[in-house]
C-alpha atoms as a PDB file:
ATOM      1  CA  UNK A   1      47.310  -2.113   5.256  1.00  0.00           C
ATOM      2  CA  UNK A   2      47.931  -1.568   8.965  1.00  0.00           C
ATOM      3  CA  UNK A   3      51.553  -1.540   9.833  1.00  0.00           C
ATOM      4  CA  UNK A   4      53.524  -0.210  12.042  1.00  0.00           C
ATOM      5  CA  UNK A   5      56.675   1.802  11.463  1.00  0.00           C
ATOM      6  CA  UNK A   6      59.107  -0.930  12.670  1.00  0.00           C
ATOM      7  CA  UNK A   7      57.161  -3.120  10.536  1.00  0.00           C
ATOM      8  CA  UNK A   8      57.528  -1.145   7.412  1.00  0.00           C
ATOM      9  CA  UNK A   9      61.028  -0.574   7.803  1.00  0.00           C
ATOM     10  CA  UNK A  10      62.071  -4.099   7.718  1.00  0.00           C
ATOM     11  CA  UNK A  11      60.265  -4.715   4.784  1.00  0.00           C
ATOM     12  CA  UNK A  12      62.192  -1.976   3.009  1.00  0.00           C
ATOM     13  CA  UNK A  13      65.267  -3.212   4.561  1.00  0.00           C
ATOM     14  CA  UNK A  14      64.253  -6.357   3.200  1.00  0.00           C
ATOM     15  CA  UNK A  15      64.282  -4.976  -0.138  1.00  0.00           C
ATOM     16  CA  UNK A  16      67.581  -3.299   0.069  1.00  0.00           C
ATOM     17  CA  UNK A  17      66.318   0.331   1.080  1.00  0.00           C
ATOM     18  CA  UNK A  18      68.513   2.043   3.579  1.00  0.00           C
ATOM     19  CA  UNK A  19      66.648   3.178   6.448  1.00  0.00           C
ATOM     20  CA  UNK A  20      67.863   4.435  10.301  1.00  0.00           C
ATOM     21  CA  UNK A  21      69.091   1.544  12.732  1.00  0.00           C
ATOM     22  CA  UNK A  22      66.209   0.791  15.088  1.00  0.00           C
ATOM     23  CA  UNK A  23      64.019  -1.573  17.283  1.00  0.00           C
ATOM     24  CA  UNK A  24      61.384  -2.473  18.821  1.00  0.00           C
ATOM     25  CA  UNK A  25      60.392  -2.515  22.687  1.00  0.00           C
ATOM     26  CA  UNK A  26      57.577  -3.258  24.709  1.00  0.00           C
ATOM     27  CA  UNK A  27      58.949  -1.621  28.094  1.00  0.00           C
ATOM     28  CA  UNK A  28      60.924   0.620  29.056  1.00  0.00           C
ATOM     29  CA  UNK A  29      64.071  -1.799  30.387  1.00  0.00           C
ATOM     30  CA  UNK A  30      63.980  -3.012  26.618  1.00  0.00           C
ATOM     31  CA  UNK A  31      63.603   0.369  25.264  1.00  0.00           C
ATOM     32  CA  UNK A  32      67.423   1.107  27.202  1.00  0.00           C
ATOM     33  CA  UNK A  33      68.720  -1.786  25.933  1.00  0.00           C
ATOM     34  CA  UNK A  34      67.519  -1.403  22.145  1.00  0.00           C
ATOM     35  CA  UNK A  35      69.063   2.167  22.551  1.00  0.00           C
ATOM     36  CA  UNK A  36      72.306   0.251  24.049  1.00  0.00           C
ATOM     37  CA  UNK A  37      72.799  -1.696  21.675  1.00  0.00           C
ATOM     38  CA  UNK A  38      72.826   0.475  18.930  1.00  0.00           C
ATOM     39  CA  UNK A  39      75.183   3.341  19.988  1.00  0.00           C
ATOM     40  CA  UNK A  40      75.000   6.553  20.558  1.00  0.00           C
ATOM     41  CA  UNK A  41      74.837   9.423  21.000  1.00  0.00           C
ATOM     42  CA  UNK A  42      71.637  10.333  20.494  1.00  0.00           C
ATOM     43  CA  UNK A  43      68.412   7.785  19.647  1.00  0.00           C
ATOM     44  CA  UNK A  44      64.432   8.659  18.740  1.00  0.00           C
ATOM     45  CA  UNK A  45      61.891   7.135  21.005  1.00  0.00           C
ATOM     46  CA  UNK A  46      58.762   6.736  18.774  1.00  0.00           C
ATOM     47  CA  UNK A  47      55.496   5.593  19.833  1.00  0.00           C
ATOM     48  CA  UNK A  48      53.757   2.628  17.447  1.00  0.00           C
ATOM     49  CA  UNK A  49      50.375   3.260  16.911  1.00  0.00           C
ATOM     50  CA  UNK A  50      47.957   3.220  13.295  1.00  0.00           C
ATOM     51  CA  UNK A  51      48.066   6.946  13.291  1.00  0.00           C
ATOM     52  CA  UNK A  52      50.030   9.708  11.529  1.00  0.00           C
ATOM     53  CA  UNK A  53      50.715  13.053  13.158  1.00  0.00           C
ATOM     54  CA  UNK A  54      52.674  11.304  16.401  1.00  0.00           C
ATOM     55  CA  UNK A  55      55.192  13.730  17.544  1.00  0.00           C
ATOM     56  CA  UNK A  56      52.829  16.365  17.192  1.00  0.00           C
ATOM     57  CA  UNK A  57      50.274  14.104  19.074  1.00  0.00           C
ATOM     58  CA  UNK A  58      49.619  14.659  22.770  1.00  0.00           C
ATOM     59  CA  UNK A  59      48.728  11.827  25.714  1.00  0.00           C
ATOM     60  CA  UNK A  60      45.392  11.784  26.871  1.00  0.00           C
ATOM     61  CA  UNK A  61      46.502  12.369  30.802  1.00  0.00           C
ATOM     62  CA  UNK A  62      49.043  15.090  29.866  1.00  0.00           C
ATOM     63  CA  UNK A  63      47.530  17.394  27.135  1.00  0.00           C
ATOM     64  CA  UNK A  64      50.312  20.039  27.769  1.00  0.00           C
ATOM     65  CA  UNK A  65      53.359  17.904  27.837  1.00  0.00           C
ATOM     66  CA  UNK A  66      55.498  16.305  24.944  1.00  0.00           C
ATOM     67  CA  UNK A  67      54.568  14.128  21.955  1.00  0.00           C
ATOM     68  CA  UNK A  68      54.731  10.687  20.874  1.00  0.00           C
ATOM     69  CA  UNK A  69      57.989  11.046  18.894  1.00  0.00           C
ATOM     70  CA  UNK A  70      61.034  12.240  20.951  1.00  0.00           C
ATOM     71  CA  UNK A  71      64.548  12.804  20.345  1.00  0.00           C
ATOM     72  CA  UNK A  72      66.626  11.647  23.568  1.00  0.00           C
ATOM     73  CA  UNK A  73      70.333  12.055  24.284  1.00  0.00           C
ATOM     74  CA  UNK A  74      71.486   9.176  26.786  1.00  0.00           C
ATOM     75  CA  UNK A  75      69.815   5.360  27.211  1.00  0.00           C
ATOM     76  CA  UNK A  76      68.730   7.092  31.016  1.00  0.00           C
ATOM     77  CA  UNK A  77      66.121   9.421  28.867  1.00  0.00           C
ATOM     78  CA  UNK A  78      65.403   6.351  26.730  1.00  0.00           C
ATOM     79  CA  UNK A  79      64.299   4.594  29.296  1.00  0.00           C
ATOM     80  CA  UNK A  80      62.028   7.772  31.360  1.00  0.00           C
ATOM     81  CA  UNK A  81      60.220   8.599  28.394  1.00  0.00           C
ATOM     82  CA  UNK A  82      59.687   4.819  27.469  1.00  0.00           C
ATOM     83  CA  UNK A  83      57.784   4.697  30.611  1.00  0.00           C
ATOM     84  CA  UNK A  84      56.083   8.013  29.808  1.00  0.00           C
ATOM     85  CA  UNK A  85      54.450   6.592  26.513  1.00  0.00           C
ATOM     86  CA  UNK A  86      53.729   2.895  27.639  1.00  0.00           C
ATOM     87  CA  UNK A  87      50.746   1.813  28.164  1.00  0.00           C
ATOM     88  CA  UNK A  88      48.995   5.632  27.735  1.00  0.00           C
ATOM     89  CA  UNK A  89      46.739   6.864  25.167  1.00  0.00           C
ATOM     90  CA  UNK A  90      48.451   9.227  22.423  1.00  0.00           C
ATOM     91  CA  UNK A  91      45.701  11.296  20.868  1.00  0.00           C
ATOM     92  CA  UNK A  92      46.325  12.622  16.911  1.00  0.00           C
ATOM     93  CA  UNK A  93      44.490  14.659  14.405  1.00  0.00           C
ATOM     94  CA  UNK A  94      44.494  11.027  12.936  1.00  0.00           C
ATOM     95  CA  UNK A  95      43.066   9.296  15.750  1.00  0.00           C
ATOM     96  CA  UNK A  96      40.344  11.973  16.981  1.00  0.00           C
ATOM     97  CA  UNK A  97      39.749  12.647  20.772  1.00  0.00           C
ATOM     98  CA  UNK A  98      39.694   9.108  21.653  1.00  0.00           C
ATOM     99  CA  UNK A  99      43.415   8.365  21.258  1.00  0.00           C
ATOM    100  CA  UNK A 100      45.129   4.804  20.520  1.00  0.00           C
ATOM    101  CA  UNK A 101      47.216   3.264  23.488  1.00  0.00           C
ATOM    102  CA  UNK A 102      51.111   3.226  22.988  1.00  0.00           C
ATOM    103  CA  UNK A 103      51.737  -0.453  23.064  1.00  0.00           C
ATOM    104  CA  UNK A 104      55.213  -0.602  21.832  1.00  0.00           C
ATOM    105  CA  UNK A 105      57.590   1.745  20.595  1.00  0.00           C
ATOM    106  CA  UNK A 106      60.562   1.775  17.982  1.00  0.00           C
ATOM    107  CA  UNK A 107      63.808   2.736  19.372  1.00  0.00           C
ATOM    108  CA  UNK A 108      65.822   4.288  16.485  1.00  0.00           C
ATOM    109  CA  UNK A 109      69.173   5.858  16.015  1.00  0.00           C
ATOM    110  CA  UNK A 110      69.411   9.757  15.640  1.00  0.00           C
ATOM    111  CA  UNK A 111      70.374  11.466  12.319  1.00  0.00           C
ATOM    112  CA  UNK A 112      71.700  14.359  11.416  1.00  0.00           C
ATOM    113  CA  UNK A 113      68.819  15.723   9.289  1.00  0.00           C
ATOM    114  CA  UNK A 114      69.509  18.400   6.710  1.00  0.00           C
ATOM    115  CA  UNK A 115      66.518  18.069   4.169  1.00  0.00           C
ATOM    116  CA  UNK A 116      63.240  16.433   4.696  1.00  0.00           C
ATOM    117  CA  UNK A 117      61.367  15.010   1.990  1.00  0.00           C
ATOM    118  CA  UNK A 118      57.494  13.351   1.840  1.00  0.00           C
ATOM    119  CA  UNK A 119      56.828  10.699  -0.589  1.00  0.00           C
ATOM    120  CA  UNK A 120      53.849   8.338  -0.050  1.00  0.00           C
ATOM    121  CA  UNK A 121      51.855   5.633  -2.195  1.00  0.00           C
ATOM    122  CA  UNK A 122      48.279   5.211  -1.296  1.00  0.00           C
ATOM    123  CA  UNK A 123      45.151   4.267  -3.372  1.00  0.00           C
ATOM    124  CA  UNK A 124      42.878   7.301  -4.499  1.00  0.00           C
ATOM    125  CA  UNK A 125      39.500   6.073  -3.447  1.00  0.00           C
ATOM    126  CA  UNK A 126      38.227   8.237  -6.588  1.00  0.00           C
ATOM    127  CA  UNK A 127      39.598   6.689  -9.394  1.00  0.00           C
ATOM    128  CA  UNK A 128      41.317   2.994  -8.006  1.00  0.00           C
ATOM    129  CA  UNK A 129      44.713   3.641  -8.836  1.00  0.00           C
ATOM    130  CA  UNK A 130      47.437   4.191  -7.206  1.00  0.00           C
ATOM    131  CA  UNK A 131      48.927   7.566  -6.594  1.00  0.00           C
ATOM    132  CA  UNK A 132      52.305   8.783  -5.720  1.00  0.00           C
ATOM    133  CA  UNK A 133      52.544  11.583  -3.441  1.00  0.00           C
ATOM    134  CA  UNK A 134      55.314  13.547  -3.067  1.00  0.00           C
ATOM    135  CA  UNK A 135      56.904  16.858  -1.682  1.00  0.00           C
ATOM    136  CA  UNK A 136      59.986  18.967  -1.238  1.00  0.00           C
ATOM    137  CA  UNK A 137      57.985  19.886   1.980  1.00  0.00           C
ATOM    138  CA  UNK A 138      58.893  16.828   4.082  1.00  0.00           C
ATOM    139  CA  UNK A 139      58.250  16.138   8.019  1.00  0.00           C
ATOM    140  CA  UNK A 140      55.178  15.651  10.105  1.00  0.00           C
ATOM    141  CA  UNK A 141      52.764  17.873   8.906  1.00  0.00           C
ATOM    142  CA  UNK A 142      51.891  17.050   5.182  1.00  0.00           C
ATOM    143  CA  UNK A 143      48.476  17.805   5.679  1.00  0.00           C
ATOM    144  CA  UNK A 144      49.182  21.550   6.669  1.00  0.00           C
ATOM    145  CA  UNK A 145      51.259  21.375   3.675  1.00  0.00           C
ATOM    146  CA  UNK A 146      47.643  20.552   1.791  1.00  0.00           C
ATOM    147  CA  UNK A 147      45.797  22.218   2.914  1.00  0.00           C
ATOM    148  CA  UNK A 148      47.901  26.074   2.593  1.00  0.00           C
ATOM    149  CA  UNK A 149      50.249  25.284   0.005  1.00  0.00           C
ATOM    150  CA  UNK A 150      48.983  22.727  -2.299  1.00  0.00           C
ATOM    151  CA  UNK A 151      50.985  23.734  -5.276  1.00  0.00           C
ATOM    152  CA  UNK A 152      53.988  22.240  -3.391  1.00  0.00           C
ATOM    153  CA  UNK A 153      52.416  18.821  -3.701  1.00  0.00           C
ATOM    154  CA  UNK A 154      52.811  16.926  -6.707  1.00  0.00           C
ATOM    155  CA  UNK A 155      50.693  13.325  -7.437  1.00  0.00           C
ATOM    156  CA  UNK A 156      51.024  11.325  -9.728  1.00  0.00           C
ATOM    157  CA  UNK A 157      48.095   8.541 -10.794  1.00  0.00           C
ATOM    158  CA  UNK A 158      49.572   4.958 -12.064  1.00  0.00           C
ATOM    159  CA  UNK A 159      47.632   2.730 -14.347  1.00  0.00           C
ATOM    160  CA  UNK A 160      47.028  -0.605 -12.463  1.00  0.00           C
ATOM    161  CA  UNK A 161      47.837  -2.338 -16.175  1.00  0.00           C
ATOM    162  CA  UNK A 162      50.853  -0.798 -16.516  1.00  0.00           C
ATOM    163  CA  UNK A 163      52.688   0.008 -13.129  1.00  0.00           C
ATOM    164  CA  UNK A 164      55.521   3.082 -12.648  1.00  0.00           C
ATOM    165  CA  UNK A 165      56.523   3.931 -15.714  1.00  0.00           C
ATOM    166  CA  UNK A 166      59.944   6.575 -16.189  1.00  0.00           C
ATOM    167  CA  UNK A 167      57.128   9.573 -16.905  1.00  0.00           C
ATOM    168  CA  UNK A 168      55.739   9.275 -13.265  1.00  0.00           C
ATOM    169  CA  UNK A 169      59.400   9.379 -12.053  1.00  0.00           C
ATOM    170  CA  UNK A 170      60.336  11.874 -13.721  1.00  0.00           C
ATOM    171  CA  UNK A 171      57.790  13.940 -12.935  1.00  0.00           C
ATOM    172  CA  UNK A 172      58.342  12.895  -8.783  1.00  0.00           C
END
Protein backbone atom coordinates (compact mmCIF):
# COMPACT_ATOMS: atom_id res chain seq x y z
CA UNK A 1 0.00 0.00 0.00
CA UNK A 2 1.30 3.41 -1.06
CA UNK A 3 0.75 6.03 1.53
CA UNK A 4 2.12 8.79 2.54
CA UNK A 5 3.19 9.74 6.04
CA UNK A 6 0.38 12.31 6.62
CA UNK A 7 -1.79 9.71 5.33
CA UNK A 8 -0.79 7.06 7.72
CA UNK A 9 -0.92 9.15 10.60
CA UNK A 10 -4.49 9.99 10.39
CA UNK A 11 -5.41 6.62 10.09
CA UNK A 12 -3.69 5.84 13.37
CA UNK A 13 -5.14 8.89 14.79
CA UNK A 14 -8.22 7.53 13.60
CA UNK A 15 -7.76 4.57 15.63
CA UNK A 16 -6.85 6.30 18.78
CA UNK A 17 -2.89 6.12 18.41
CA UNK A 18 -1.14 9.21 19.58
CA UNK A 19 1.06 10.55 17.06
CA UNK A 20 2.94 14.32 16.64
CA UNK A 21 0.54 17.32 15.61
CA UNK A 22 1.05 17.89 11.88
CA UNK A 23 -0.16 18.85 8.30
CA UNK A 24 -0.05 18.87 5.12
CA UNK A 25 1.09 21.63 2.48
CA UNK A 26 1.51 21.95 -1.03
CA UNK A 27 3.60 25.36 -0.97
CA UNK A 28 5.52 26.98 0.91
CA UNK A 29 2.88 30.00 2.12
CA UNK A 30 0.82 26.88 3.43
CA UNK A 31 3.75 25.19 4.82
CA UNK A 32 4.10 28.75 7.30
CA UNK A 33 0.77 28.65 8.05
CA UNK A 34 0.45 24.77 8.96
CA UNK A 35 3.58 25.56 11.17
CA UNK A 36 1.43 28.71 12.53
CA UNK A 37 -1.10 27.16 13.44
CA UNK A 38 0.26 24.62 15.44
CA UNK A 39 2.71 26.46 17.79
CA UNK A 40 5.92 26.51 18.38
CA UNK A 41 8.78 26.51 18.94
CA UNK A 42 10.21 24.32 16.83
CA UNK A 43 8.30 22.18 13.76
CA UNK A 44 9.77 19.25 11.18
CA UNK A 45 9.45 20.00 7.54
CA UNK A 46 9.20 16.52 5.89
CA UNK A 47 9.10 15.83 2.33
CA UNK A 48 6.09 13.20 1.09
CA UNK A 49 7.30 10.92 -1.25
CA UNK A 50 6.89 6.60 -1.56
CA UNK A 51 10.38 6.27 -0.30
CA UNK A 52 12.12 5.52 3.02
CA UNK A 53 15.53 6.92 3.88
CA UNK A 54 14.26 10.86 3.42
CA UNK A 55 16.28 12.90 5.72
CA UNK A 56 19.20 11.10 4.77
CA UNK A 57 18.09 11.59 1.06
CA UNK A 58 19.68 14.32 -1.04
CA UNK A 59 17.93 16.64 -4.05
CA UNK A 60 18.91 15.89 -7.35
CA UNK A 61 20.19 19.74 -8.10
CA UNK A 62 21.97 19.99 -4.71
CA UNK A 63 23.80 16.65 -3.95
CA UNK A 64 25.84 18.37 -1.12
CA UNK A 65 23.18 20.23 0.69
CA UNK A 66 20.48 19.06 3.31
CA UNK A 67 17.89 16.27 3.26
CA UNK A 68 14.34 15.79 2.82
CA UNK A 69 13.47 15.77 6.55
CA UNK A 70 14.44 18.98 8.47
CA UNK A 71 14.05 20.24 11.83
CA UNK A 72 13.31 24.18 11.67
CA UNK A 73 13.06 26.67 14.52
CA UNK A 74 10.72 29.69 13.38
CA UNK A 75 7.59 29.57 10.61
CA UNK A 76 10.41 32.05 8.47
CA UNK A 77 12.64 28.63 8.06
CA UNK A 78 9.37 26.76 7.50
CA UNK A 79 8.59 28.54 4.84
CA UNK A 80 12.60 28.78 2.99
CA UNK A 81 13.04 25.24 3.16
CA UNK A 82 9.36 24.56 1.96
CA UNK A 83 10.44 26.24 -1.12
CA UNK A 84 13.74 24.34 -1.10
CA UNK A 85 11.94 20.84 -1.35
CA UNK A 86 8.89 21.80 -3.64
CA UNK A 87 8.65 20.79 -6.69
CA UNK A 88 12.53 19.13 -6.73
CA UNK A 89 13.55 15.65 -6.99
CA UNK A 90 14.72 13.98 -3.55
CA UNK A 91 16.89 11.01 -4.43
CA UNK A 92 17.02 7.85 -1.64
CA UNK A 93 18.72 4.56 -1.34
CA UNK A 94 14.92 3.69 -1.79
CA UNK A 95 14.30 5.51 -4.83
CA UNK A 96 17.73 4.86 -6.81
CA UNK A 97 19.44 7.69 -8.87
CA UNK A 98 16.33 8.77 -10.45
CA UNK A 99 14.72 10.45 -7.43
CA UNK A 100 10.80 11.08 -6.79
CA UNK A 101 9.63 14.84 -6.95
CA UNK A 102 8.62 16.46 -3.51
CA UNK A 103 5.03 17.22 -4.19
CA UNK A 104 3.82 18.01 -0.79
CA UNK A 105 5.21 17.96 2.49
CA UNK A 106 3.93 17.29 6.18
CA UNK A 107 4.48 20.06 8.51
CA UNK A 108 4.78 18.51 12.01
CA UNK A 109 5.41 19.70 15.49
CA UNK A 110 8.95 19.11 17.09
CA UNK A 111 9.52 16.62 19.98
CA UNK A 112 11.74 16.25 22.41
CA UNK A 113 13.12 12.81 21.47
CA UNK A 114 14.86 10.71 24.09
CA UNK A 115 14.57 7.03 22.71
CA UNK A 116 13.87 5.93 19.24
CA UNK A 117 12.27 2.81 18.52
CA UNK A 118 11.51 0.83 14.88
CA UNK A 119 8.55 -1.30 14.63
CA UNK A 120 7.11 -2.16 11.18
CA UNK A 121 4.46 -4.73 9.69
CA UNK A 122 5.07 -5.79 6.18
CA UNK A 123 4.35 -9.09 4.28
CA UNK A 124 7.43 -11.54 3.89
CA UNK A 125 7.27 -12.28 0.23
CA UNK A 126 8.81 -15.83 1.33
CA UNK A 127 6.35 -17.33 3.29
CA UNK A 128 2.83 -14.88 2.90
CA UNK A 129 2.49 -13.88 6.29
CA UNK A 130 2.82 -11.14 7.94
CA UNK A 131 5.83 -10.19 9.95
CA UNK A 132 6.46 -7.81 12.71
CA UNK A 133 9.61 -6.04 12.72
CA UNK A 134 10.95 -4.48 15.44
CA UNK A 135 14.07 -2.82 17.15
CA UNK A 136 15.50 -1.05 20.15
CA UNK A 137 17.61 0.54 17.27
CA UNK A 138 15.04 3.11 16.07
CA UNK A 139 15.51 6.18 13.48
CA UNK A 140 16.24 6.39 9.81
CA UNK A 141 18.57 3.89 9.08
CA UNK A 142 17.06 0.36 9.85
CA UNK A 143 18.64 -1.07 7.04
CA UNK A 144 22.27 -0.25 8.34
CA UNK A 145 20.90 -1.68 11.40
CA UNK A 146 20.45 -5.08 9.04
CA UNK A 147 22.70 -5.26 7.52
CA UNK A 148 25.80 -4.83 10.62
CA UNK A 149 23.90 -5.72 13.52
CA UNK A 150 21.19 -8.07 12.75
CA UNK A 151 20.96 -9.65 16.12
CA UNK A 152 19.36 -6.34 17.24
CA UNK A 153 16.41 -7.07 15.01
CA UNK A 154 13.78 -9.21 16.15
CA UNK A 155 10.67 -10.57 13.62
CA UNK A 156 8.14 -12.13 14.33
CA UNK A 157 5.89 -14.28 11.54
CA UNK A 158 1.87 -14.22 12.23
CA UNK A 159 -0.38 -16.93 11.00
CA UNK A 160 -2.92 -15.31 8.56
CA UNK A 161 -5.66 -17.86 10.43
CA UNK A 162 -4.95 -16.73 13.56
CA UNK A 163 -3.75 -12.99 13.74
CA UNK A 164 -1.35 -11.42 16.82
CA UNK A 165 -1.53 -13.58 19.35
CA UNK A 166 0.10 -12.47 23.23
CA UNK A 167 3.36 -14.85 22.19
CA UNK A 168 4.29 -12.46 19.24
CA UNK A 169 3.89 -9.53 21.72
CA UNK A 170 5.62 -10.72 24.06
CA UNK A 171 8.33 -11.59 22.24
CA UNK A 172 8.25 -7.68 20.42
Amino acid sequence: MNIHEYQAKDLLRGYGVAVPRGGVAFTPEEAASVARELGGPVWVVKSQIHAGGRGAGRFQDNPGGKGGVRVVKSVEEVASNAAEMLSRVLVTKQTGPAGKEVKRLYVEEGADIKRELYLGLLTDRGTGRVTIIASTEGGMEIEEVAHNTPEKIVKVAVDPATGIQGYHTRKV
